[in-house]
PDB file of N, CA and C in Angstrom:
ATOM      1  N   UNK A   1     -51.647  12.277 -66.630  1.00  0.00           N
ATOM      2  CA  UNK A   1     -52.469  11.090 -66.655  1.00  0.00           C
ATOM      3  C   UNK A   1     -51.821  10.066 -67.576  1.00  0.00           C
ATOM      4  N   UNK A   2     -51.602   8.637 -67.098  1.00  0.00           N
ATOM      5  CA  UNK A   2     -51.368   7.835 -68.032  1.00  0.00           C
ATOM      6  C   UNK A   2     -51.750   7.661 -69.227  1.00  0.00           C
ATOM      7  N   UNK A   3     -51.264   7.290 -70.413  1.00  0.00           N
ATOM      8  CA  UNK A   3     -51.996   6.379 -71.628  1.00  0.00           C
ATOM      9  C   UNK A   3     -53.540   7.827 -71.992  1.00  0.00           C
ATOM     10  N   UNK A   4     -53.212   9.069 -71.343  1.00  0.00           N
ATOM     11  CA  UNK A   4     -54.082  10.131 -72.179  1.00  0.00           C
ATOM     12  C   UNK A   4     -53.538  11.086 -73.164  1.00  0.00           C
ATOM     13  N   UNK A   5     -54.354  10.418 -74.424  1.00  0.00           N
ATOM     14  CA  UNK A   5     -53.569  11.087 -75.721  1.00  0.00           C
ATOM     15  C   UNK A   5     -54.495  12.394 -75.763  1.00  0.00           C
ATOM     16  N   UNK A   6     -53.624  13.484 -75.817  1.00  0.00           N
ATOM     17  CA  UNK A   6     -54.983  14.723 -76.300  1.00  0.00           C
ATOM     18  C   UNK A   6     -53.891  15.384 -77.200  1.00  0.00           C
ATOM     19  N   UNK A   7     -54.870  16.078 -78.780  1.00  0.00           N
ATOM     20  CA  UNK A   7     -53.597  16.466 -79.189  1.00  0.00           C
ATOM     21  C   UNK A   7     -54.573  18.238 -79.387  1.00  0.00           C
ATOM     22  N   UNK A   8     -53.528  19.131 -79.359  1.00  0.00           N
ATOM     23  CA  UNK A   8     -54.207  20.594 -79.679  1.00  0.00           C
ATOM     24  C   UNK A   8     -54.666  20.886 -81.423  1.00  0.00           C
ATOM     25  N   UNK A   9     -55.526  21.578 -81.321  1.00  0.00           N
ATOM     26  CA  UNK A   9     -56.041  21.766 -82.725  1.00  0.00           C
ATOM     27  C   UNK A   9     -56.123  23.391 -82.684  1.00  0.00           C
ATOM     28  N   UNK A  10     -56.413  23.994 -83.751  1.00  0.00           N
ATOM     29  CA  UNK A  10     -56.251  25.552 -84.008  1.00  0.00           C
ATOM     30  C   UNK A  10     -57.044  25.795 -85.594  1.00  0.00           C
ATOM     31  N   UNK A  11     -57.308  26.829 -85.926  1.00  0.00           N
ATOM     32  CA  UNK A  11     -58.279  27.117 -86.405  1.00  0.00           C
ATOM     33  C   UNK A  11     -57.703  27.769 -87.499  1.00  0.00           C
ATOM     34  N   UNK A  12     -56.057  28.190 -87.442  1.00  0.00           N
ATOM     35  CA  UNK A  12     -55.006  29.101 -88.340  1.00  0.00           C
ATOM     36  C   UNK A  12     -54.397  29.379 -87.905  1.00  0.00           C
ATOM     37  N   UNK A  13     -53.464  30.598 -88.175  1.00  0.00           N
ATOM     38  CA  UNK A  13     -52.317  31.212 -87.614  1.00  0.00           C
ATOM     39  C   UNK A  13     -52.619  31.395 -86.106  1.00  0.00           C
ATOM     40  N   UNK A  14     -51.127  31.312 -85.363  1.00  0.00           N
ATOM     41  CA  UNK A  14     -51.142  31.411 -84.155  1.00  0.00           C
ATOM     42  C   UNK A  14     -51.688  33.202 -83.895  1.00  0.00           C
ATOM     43  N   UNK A  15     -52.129  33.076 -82.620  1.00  0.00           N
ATOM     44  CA  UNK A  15     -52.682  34.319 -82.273  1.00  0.00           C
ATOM     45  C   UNK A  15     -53.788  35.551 -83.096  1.00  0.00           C
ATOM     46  N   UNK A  16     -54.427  34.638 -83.983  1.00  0.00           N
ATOM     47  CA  UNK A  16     -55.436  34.558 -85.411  1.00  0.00           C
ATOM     48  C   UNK A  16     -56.353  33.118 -84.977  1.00  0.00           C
ATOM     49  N   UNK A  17     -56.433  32.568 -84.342  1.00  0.00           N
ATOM     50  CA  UNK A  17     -57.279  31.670 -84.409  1.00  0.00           C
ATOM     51  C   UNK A  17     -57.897  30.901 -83.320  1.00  0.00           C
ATOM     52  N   UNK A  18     -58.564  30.050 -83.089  1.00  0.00           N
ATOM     53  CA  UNK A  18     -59.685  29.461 -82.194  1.00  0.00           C
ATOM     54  C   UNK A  18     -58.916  28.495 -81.806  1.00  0.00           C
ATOM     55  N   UNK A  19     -58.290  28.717 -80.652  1.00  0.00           N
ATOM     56  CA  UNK A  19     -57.311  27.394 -80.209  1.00  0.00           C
ATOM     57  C   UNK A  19     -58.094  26.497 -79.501  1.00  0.00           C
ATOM     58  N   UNK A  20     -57.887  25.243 -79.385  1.00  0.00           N
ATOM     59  CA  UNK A  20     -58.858  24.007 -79.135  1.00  0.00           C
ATOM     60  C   UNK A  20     -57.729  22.780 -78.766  1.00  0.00           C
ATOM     61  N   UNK A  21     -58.607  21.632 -78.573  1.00  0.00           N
ATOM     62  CA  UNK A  21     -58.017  20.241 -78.317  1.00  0.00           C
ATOM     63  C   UNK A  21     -59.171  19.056 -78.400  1.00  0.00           C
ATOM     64  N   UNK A  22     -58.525  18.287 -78.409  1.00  0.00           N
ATOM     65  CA  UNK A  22     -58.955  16.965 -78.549  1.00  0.00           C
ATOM     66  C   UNK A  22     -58.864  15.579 -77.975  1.00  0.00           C
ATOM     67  N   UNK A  23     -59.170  14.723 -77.528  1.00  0.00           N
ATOM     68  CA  UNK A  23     -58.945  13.340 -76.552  1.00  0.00           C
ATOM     69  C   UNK A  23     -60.000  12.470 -77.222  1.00  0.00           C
ATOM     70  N   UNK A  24     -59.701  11.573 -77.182  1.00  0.00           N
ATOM     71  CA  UNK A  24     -60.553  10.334 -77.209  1.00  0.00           C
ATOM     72  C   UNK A  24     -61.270  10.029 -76.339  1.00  0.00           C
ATOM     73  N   UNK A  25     -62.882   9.605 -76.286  1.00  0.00           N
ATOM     74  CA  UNK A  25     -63.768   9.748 -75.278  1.00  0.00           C
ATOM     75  C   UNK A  25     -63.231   8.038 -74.225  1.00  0.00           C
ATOM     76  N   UNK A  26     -63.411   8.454 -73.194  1.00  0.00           N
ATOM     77  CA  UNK A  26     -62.731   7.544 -72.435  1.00  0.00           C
ATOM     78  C   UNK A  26     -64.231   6.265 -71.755  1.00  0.00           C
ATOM     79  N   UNK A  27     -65.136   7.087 -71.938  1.00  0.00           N
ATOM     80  CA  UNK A  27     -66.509   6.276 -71.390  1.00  0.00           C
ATOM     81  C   UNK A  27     -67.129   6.616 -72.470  1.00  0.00           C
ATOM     82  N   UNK A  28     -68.485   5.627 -72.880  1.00  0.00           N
ATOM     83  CA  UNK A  28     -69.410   5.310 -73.554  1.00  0.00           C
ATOM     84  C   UNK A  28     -70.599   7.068 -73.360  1.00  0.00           C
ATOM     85  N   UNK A  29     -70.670   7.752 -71.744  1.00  0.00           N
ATOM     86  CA  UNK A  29     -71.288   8.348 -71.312  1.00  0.00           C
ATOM     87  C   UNK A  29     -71.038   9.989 -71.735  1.00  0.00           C
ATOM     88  N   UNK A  30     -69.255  10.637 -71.956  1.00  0.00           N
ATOM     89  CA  UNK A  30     -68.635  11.212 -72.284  1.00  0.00           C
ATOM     90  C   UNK A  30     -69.205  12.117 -73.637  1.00  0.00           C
ATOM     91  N   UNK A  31     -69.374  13.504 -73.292  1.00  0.00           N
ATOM     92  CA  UNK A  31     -70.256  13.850 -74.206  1.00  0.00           C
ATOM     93  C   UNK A  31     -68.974  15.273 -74.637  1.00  0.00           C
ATOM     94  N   UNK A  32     -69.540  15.602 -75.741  1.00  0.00           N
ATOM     95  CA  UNK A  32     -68.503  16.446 -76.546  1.00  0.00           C
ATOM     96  C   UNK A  32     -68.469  17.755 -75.295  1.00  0.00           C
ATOM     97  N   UNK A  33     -67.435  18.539 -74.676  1.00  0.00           N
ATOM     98  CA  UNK A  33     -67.046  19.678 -73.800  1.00  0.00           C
ATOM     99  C   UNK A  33     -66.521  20.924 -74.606  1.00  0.00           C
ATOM    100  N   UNK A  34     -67.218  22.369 -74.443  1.00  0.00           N
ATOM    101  CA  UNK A  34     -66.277  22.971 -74.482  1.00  0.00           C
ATOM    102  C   UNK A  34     -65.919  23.578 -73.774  1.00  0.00           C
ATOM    103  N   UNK A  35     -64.070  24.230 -73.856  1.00  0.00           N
ATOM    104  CA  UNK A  35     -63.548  24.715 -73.157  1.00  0.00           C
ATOM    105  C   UNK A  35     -63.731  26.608 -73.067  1.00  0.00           C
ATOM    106  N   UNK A  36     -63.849  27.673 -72.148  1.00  0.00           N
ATOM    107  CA  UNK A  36     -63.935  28.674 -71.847  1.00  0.00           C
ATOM    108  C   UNK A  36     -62.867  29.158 -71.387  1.00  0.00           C
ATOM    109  N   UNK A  37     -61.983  30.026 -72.247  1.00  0.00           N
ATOM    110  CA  UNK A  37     -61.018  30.769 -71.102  1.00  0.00           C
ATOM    111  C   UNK A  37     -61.273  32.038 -70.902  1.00  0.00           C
ATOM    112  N   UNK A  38     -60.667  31.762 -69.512  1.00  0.00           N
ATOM    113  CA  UNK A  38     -61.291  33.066 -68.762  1.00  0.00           C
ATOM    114  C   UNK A  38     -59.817  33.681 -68.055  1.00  0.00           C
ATOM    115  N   UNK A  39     -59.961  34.998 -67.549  1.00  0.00           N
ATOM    116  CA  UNK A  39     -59.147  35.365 -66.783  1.00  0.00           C
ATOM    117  C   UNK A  39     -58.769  34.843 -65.401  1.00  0.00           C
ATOM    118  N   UNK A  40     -59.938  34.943 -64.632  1.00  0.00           N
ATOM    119  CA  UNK A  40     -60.076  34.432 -63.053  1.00  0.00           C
ATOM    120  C   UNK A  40     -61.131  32.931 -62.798  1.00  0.00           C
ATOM    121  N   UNK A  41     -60.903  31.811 -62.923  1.00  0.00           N
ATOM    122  CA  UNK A  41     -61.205  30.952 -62.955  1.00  0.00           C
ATOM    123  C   UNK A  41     -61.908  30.941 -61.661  1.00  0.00           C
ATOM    124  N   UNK A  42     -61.785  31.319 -60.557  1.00  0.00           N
ATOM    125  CA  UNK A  42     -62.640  31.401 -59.134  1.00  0.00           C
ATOM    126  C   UNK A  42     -64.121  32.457 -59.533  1.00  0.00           C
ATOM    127  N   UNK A  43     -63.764  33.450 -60.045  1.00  0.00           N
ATOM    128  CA  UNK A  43     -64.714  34.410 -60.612  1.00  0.00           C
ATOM    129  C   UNK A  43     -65.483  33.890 -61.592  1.00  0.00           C
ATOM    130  N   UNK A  44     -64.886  33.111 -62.373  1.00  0.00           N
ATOM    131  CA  UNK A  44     -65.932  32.706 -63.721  1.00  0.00           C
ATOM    132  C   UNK A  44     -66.783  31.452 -63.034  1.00  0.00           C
ATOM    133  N   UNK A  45     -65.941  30.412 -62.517  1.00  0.00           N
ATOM    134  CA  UNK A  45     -67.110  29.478 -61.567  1.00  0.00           C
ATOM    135  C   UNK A  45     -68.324  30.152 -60.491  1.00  0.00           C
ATOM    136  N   UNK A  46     -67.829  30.936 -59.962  1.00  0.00           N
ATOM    137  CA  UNK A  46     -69.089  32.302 -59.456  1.00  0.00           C
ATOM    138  C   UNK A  46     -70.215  32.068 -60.052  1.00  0.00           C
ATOM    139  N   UNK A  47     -69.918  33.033 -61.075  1.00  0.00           N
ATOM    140  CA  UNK A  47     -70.850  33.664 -62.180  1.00  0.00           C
ATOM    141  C   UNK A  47     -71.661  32.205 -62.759  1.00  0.00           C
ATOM    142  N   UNK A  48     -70.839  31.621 -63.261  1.00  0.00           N
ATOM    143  CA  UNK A  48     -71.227  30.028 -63.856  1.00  0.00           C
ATOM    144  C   UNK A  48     -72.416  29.726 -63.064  1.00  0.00           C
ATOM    145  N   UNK A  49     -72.069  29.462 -61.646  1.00  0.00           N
ATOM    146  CA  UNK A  49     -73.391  28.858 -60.765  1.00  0.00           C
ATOM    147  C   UNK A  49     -74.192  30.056 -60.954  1.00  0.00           C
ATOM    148  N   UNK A  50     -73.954  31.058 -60.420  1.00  0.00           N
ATOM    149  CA  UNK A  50     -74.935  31.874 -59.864  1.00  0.00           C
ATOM    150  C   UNK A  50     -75.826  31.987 -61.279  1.00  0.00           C
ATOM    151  N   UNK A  51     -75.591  31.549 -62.615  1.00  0.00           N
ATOM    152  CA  UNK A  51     -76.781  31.943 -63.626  1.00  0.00           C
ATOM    153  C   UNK A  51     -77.312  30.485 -63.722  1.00  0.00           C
ATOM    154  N   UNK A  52     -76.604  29.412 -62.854  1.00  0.00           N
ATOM    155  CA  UNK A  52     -77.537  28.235 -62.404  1.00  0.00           C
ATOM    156  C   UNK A  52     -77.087  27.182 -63.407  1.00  0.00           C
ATOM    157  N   UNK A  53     -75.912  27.229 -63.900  1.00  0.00           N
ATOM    158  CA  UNK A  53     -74.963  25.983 -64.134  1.00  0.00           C
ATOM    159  C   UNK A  53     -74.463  25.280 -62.967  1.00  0.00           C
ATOM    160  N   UNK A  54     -73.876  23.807 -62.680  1.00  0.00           N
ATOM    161  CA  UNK A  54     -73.922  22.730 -62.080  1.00  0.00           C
ATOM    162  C   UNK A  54     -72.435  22.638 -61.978  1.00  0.00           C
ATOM    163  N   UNK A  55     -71.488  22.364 -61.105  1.00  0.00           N
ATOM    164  CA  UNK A  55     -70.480  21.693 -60.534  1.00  0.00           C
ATOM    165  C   UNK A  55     -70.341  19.960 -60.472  1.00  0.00           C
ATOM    166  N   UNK A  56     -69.835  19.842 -61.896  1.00  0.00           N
ATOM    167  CA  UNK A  56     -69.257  18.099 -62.380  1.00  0.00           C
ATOM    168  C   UNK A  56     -68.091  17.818 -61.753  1.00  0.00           C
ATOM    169  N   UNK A  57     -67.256  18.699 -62.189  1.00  0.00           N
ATOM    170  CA  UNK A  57     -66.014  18.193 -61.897  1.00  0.00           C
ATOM    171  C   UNK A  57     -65.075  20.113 -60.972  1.00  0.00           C
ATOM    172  N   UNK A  58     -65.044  19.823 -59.565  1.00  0.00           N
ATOM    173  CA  UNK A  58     -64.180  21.130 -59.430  1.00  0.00           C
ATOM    174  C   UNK A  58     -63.550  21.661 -60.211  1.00  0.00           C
ATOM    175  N   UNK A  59     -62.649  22.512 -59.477  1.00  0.00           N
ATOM    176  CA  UNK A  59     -61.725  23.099 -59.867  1.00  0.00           C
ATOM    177  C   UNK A  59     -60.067  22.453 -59.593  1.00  0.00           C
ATOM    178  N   UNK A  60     -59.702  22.307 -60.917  1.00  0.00           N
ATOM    179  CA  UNK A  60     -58.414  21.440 -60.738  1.00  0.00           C
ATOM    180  C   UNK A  60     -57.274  22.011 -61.429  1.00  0.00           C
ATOM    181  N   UNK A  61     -56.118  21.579 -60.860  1.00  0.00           N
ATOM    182  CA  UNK A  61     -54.938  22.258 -61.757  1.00  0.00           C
ATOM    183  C   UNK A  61     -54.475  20.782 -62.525  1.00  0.00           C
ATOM    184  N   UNK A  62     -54.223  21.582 -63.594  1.00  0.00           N
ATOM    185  CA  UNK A  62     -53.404  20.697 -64.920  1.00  0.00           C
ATOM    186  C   UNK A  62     -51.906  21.375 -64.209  1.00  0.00           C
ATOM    187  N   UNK A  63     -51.041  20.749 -63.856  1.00  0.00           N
ATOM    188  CA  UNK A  63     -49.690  21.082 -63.785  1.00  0.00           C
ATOM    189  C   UNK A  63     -48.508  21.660 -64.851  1.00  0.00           C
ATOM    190  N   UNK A  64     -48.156  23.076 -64.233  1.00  0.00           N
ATOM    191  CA  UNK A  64     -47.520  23.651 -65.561  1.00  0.00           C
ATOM    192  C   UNK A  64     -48.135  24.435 -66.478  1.00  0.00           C
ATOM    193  N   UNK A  65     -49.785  24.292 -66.475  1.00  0.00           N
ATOM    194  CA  UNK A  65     -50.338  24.283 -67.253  1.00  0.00           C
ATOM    195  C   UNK A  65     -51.581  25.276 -67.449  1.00  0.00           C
ATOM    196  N   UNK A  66     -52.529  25.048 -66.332  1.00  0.00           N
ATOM    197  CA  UNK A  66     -53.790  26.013 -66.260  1.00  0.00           C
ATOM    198  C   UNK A  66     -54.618  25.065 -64.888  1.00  0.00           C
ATOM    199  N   UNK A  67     -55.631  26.267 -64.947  1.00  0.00           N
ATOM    200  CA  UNK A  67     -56.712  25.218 -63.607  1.00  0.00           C
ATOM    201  C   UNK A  67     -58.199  25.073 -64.333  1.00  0.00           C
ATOM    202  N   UNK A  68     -58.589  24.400 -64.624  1.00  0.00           N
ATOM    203  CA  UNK A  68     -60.095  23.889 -65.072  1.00  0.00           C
ATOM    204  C   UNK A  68     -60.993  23.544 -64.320  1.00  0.00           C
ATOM    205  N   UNK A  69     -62.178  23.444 -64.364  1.00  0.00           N
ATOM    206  CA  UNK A  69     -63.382  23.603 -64.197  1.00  0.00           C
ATOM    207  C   UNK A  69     -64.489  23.053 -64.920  1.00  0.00           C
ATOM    208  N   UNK A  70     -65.412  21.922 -64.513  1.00  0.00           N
ATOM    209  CA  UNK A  70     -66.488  21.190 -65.569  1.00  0.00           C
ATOM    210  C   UNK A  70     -67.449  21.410 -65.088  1.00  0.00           C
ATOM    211  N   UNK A  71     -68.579  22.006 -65.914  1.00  0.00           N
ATOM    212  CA  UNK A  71     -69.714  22.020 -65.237  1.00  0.00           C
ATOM    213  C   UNK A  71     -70.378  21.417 -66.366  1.00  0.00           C
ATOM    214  N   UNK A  72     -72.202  21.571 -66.094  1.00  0.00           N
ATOM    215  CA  UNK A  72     -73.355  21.329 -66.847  1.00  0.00           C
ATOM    216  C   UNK A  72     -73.815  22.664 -67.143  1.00  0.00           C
ATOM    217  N   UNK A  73     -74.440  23.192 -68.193  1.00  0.00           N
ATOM    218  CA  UNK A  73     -75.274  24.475 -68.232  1.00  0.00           C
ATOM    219  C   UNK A  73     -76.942  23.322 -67.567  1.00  0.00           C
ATOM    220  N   UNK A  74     -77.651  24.470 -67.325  1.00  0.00           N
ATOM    221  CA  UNK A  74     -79.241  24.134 -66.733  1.00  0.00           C
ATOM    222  C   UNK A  74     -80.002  23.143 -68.144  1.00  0.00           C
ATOM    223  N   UNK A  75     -79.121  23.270 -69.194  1.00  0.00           N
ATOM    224  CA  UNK A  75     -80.122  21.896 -70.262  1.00  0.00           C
ATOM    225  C   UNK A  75     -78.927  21.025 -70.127  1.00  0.00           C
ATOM    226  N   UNK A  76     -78.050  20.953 -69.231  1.00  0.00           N
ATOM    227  CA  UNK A  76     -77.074  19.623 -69.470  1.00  0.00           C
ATOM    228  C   UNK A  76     -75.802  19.392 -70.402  1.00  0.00           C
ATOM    229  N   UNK A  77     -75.823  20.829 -70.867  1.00  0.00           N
ATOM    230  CA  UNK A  77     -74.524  20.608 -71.905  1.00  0.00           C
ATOM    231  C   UNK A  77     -73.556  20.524 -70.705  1.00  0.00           C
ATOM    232  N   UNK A  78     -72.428  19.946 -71.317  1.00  0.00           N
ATOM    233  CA  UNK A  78     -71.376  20.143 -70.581  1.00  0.00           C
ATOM    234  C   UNK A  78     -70.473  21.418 -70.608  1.00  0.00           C
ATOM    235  N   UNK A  79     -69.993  22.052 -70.199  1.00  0.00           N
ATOM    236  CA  UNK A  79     -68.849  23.200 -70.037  1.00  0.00           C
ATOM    237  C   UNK A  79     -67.765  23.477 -69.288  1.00  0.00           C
ATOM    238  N   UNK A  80     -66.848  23.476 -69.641  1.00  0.00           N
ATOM    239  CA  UNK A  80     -65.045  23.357 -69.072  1.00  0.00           C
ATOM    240  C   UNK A  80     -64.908  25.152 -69.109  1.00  0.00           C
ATOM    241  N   UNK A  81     -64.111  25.308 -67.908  1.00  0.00           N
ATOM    242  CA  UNK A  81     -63.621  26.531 -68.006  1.00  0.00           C
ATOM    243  C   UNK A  81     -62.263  26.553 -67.724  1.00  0.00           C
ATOM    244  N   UNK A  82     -61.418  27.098 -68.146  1.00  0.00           N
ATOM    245  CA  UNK A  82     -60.144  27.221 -68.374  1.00  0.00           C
ATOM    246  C   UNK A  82     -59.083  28.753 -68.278  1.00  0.00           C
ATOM    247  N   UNK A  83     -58.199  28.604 -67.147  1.00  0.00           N
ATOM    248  CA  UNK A  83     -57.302  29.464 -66.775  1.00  0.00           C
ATOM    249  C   UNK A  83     -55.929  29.005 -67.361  1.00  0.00           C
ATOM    250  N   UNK A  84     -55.669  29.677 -68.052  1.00  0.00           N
ATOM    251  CA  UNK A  84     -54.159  29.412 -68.259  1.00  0.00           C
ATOM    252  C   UNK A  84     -53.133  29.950 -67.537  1.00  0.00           C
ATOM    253  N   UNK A  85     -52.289  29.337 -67.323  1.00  0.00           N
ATOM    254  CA  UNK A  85     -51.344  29.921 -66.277  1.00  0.00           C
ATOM    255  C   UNK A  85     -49.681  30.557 -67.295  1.00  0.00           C
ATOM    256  N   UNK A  86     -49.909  31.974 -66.462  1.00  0.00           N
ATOM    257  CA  UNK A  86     -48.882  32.517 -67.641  1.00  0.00           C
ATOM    258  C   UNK A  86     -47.351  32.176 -67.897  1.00  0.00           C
ATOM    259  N   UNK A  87     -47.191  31.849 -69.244  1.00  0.00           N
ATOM    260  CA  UNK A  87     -45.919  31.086 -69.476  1.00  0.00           C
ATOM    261  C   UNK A  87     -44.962  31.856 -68.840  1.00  0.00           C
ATOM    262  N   UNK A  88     -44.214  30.865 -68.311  1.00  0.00           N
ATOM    263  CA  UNK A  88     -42.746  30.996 -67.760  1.00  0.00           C
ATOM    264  C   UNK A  88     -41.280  31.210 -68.207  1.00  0.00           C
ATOM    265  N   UNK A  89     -40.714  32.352 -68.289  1.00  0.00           N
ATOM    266  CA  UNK A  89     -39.823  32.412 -69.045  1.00  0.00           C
ATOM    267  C   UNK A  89     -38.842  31.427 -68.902  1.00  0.00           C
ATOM    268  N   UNK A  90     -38.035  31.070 -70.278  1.00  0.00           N
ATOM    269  CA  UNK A  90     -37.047  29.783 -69.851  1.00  0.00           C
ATOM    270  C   UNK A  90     -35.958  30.079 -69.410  1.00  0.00           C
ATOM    271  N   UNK A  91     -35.637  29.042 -68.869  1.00  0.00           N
ATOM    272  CA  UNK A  91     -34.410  29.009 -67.579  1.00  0.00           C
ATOM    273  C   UNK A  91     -33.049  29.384 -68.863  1.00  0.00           C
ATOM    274  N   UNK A  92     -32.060  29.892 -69.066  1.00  0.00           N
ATOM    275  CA  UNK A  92     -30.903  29.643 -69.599  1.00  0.00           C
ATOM    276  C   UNK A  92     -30.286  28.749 -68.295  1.00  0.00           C
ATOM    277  N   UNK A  93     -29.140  27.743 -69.238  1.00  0.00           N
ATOM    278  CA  UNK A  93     -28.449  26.739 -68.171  1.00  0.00           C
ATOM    279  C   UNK A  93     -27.178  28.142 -67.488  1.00  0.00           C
ATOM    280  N   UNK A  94     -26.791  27.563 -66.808  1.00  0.00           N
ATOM    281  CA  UNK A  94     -25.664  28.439 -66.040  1.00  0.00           C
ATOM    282  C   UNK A  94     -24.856  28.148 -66.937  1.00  0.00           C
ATOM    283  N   UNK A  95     -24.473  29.902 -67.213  1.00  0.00           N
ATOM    284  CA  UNK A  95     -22.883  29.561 -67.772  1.00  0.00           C
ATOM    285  C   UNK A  95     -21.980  29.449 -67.290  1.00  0.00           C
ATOM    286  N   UNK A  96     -21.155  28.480 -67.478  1.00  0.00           N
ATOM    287  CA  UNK A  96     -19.667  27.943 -67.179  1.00  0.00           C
ATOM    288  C   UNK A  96     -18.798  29.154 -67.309  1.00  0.00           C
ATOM    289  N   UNK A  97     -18.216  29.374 -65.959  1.00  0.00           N
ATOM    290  CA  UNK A  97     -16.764  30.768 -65.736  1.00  0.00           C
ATOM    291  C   UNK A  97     -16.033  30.472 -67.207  1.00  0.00           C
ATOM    292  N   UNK A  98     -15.760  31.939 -67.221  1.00  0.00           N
ATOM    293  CA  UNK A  98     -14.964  32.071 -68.569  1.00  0.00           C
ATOM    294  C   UNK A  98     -13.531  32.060 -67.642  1.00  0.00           C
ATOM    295  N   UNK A  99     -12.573  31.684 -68.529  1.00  0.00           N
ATOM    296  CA  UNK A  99     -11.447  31.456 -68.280  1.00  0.00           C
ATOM    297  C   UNK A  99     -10.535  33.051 -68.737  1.00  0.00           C
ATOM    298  N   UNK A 100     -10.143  33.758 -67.817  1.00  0.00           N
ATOM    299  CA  UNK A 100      -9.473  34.923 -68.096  1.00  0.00           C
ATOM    300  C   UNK A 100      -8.177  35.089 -68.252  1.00  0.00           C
ATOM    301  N   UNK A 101      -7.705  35.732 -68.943  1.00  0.00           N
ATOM    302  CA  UNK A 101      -6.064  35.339 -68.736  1.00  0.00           C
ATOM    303  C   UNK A 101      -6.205  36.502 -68.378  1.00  0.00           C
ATOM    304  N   UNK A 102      -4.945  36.339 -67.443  1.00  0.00           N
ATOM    305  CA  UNK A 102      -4.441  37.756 -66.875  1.00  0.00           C
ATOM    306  C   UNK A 102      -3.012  37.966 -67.587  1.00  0.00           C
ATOM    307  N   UNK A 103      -2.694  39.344 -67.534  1.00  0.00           N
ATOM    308  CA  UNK A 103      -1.169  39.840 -68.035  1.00  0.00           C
ATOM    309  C   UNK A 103      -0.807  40.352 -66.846  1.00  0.00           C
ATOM    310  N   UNK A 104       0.053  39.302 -67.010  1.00  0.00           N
ATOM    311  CA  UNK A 104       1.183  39.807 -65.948  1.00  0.00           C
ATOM    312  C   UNK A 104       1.974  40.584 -66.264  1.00  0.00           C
ATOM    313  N   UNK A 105       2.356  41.730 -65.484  1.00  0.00           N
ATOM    314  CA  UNK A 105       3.117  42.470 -65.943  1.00  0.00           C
ATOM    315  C   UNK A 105       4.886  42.130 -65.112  1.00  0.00           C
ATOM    316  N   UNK A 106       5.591  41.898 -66.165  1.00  0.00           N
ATOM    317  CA  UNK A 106       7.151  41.630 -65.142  1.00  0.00           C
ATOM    318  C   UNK A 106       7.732  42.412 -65.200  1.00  0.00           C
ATOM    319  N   UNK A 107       8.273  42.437 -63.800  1.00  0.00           N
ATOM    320  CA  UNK A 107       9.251  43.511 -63.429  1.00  0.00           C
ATOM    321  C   UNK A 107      10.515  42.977 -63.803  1.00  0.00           C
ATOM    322  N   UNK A 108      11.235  44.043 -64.114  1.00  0.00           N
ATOM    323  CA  UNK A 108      12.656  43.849 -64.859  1.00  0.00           C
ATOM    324  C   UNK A 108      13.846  44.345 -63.855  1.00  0.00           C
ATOM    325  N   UNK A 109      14.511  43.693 -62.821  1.00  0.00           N
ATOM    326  CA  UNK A 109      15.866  44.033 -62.108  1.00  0.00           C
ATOM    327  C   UNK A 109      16.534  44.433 -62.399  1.00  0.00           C
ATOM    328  N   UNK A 110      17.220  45.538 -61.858  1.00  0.00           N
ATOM    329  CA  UNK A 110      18.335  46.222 -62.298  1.00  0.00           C
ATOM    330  C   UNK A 110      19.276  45.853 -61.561  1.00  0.00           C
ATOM    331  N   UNK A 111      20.204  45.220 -62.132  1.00  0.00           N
ATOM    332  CA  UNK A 111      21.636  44.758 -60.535  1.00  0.00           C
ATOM    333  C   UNK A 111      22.684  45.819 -61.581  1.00  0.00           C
TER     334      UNK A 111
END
C-alpha cells in the first residue's frame, strides 16, 4: 500500500514476547484492532462466525507475508486474525565456476 507507515512493536526479547504493530489511523471511524494468530486462517474464520462474530473485511493476503482477516466480535470490537506464512529460506546468489587448473602431465620423447 502506498504512503502506509506501520512499524512492529514487541514486548522483549525475540521469541519471549508479545509481538504486535502499529499504523496510524487512516479514518476518523478506525477503531483500535487486535491481531490473532492462528494456525489455519480458513478454520479460525469458521469458528469466528460460527460463535457469531461478523465479516468486515475478508480474507486477504499481505504478500510475502501472511493472510488476514477483520471481523467485529457480537459487541463490535473489532478483531484481525492473522496467518503467517512460513519464512522462506534465503536464496544464496549462484556461485560463479571456480576456475580449475589442470596439470598437465608432459610426455617426454625419446628420439
Amino acid at each position: 500500500m502506498p504512503d502506509f507507515d506501520y512499524w512492529l512493536i514487541s514486548t522483549g526479547p525475540r521469541g519471549k514476547s508479545v509481538p504486535g504493530g502499529m499504523y496510524k489511523r487512516e479514518r476518523q471511524e478506525d477503531k483500535p484492532r487486535n491481531f490473532i494468530g492462528v494456525a489455519n486462517i480458513d478454520a479460525a474464520v469458521q469458528e469466528f462466525k460460527g460463535a457469531g462474530g461478523m465479516e468486515v473485511m475478508g480474507k486477504q493476503e499481505v504478500t510475502g507475508q501472511g493472510w488476514s482477516f477483520i471481523g467485529a466480535d457480537p459487541e463490535g470490537n473489532m478483531i484481525a486474525l492473522w496467518e503467517q506464512v512460513p519464512a522462506r529460506p534465503m536464496q544464496r546468489a549462484a556461485k560463479k565456476p571456480r576456475r580449475v587448473a589442470k596439470k598437465i602431465k608432459k610426455s617426454r620423447s625419446r628420439r
